[in-house]
C-alpha atoms as a PDB file:
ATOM      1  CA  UNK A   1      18.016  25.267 -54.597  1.00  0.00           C
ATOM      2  CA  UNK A   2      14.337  23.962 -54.431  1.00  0.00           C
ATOM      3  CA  UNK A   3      12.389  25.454 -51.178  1.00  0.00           C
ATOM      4  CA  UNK A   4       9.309  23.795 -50.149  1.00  0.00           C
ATOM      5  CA  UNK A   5       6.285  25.643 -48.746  1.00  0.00           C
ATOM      6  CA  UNK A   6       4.161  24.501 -46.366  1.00  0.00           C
ATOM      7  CA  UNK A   7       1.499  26.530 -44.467  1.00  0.00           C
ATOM      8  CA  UNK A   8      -1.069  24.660 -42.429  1.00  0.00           C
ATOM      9  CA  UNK A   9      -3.042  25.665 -38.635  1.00  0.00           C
ATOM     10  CA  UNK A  10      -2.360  23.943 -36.034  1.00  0.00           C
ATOM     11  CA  UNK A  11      -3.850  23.091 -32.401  1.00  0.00           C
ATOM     12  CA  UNK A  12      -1.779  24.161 -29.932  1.00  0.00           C
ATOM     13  CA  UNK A  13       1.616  25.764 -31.246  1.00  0.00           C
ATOM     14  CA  UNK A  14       3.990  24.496 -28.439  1.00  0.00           C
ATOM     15  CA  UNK A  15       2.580  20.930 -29.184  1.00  0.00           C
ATOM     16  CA  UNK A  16       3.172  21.570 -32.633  1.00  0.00           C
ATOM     17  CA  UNK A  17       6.843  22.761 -32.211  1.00  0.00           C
ATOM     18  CA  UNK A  18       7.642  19.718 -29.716  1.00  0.00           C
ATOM     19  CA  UNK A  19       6.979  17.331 -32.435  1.00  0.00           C
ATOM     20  CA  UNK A  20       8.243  19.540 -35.276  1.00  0.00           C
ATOM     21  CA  UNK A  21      11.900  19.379 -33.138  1.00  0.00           C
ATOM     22  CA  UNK A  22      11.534  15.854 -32.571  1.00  0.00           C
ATOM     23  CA  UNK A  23      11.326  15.237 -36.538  1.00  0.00           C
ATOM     24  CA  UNK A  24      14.199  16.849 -37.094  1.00  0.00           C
ATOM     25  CA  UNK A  25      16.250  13.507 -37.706  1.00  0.00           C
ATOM     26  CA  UNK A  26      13.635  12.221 -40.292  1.00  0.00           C
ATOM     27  CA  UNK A  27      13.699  15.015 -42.127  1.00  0.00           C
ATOM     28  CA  UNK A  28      17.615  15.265 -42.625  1.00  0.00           C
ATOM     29  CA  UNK A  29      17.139  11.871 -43.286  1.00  0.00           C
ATOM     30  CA  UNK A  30      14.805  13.246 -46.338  1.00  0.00           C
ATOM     31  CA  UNK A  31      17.179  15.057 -47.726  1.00  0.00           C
ATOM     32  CA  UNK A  32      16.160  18.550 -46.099  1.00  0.00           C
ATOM     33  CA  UNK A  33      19.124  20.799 -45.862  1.00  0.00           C
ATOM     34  CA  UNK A  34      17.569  23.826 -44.129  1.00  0.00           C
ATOM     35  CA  UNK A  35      14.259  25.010 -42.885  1.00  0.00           C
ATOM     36  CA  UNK A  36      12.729  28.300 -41.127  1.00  0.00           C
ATOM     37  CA  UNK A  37       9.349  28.272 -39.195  1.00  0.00           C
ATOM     38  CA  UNK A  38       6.970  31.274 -39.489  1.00  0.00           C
ATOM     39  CA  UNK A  39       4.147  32.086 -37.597  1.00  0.00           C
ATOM     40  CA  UNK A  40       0.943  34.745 -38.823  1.00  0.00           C
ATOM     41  CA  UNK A  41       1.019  38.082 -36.801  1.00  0.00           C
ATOM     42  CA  UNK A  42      -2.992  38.046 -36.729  1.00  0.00           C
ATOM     43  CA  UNK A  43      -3.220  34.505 -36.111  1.00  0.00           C
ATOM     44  CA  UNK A  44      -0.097  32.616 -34.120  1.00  0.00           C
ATOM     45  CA  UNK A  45      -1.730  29.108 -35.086  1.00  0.00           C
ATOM     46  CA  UNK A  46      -1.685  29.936 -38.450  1.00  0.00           C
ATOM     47  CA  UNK A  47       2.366  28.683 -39.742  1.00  0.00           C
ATOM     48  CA  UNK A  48       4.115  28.752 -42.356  1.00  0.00           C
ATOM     49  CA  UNK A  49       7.018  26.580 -42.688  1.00  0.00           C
ATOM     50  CA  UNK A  50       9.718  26.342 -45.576  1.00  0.00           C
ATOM     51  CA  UNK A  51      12.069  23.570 -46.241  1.00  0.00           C
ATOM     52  CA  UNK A  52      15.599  23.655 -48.659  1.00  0.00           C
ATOM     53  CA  UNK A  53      16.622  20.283 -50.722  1.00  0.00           C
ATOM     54  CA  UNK A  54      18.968  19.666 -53.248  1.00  0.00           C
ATOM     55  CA  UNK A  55      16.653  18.566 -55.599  1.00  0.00           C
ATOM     56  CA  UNK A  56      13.043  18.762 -56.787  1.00  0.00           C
ATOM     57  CA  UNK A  57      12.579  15.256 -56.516  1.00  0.00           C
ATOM     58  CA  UNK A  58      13.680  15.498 -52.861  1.00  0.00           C
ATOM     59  CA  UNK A  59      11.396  17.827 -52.292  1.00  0.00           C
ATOM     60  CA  UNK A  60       8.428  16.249 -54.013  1.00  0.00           C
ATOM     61  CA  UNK A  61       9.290  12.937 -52.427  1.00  0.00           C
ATOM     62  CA  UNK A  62       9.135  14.564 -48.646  1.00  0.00           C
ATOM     63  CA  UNK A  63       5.427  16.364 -49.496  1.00  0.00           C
ATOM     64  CA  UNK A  64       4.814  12.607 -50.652  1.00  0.00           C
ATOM     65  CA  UNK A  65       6.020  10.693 -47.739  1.00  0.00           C
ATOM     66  CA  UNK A  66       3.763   8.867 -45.256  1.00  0.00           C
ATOM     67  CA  UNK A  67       6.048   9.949 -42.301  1.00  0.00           C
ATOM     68  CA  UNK A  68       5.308  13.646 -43.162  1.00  0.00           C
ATOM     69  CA  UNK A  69       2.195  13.437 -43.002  1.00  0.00           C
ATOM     70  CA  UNK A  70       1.789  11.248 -39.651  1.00  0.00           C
ATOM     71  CA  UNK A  71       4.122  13.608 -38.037  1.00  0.00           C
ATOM     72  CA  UNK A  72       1.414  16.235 -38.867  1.00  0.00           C
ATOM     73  CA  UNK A  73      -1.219  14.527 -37.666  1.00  0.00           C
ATOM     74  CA  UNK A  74       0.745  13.397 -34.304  1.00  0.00           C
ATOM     75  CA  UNK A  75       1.120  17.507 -34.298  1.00  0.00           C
ATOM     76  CA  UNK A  76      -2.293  18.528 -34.152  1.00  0.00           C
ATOM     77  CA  UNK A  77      -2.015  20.138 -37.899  1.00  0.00           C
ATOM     78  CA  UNK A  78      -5.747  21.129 -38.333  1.00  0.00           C
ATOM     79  CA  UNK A  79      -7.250  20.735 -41.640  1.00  0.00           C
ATOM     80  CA  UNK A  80      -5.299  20.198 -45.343  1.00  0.00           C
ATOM     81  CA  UNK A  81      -2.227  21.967 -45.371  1.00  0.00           C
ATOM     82  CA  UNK A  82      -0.814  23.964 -48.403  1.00  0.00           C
ATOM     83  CA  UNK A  83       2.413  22.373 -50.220  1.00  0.00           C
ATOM     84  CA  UNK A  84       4.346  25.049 -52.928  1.00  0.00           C
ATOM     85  CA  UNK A  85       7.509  24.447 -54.362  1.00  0.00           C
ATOM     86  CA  UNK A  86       9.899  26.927 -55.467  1.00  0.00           C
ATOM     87  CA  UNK A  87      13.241  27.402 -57.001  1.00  0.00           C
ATOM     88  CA  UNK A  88      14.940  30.849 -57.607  1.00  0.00           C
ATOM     89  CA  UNK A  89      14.365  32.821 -60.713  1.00  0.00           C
END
């Protein structure tokens, strides 16, 4: 099962997490099947969040997607984030 990476700062965390709950719909929608939300022990603004699909291509296609990346901006995501994906060895 592919798992997407994504680590990016962010403004204000309980923002952040307000909108990150209300995109929960679009992103089962986009074909995410399970997610887990980490946050830095030196920095709390610093998160790391990591996404399960199917597929690779579902995977690639969220990173990809225009509502992603507004949702990110709407959630005070500060700078470029990071994008990995993985699939077990």
């Amino acid at each position: 099962m592919p798992r997407l990476f994504i680590r990016h700062n962010v403004s204000n965390y309980d923002a952040w997490r307000r909108v990150y709950a209300d995109f929960e719909p679009t992103r089962r929608h986009m074909a995410v099947i399970g997610d887990a939300i980490y946050r830095s022990v030196v920095d709390p603004s610093d998160v790391t969040v990591t996404h399960d699909f199917e597929t690779v291509a579902g995977a690639k296609a969220f990173v990809e997607s225009a509502a992603l990346r507004e949702a990110m901006g709407n959630a005070g995501v500060v700078g470029e984030p990071q994008f990995w994906i993985t699939v077990p060895a």
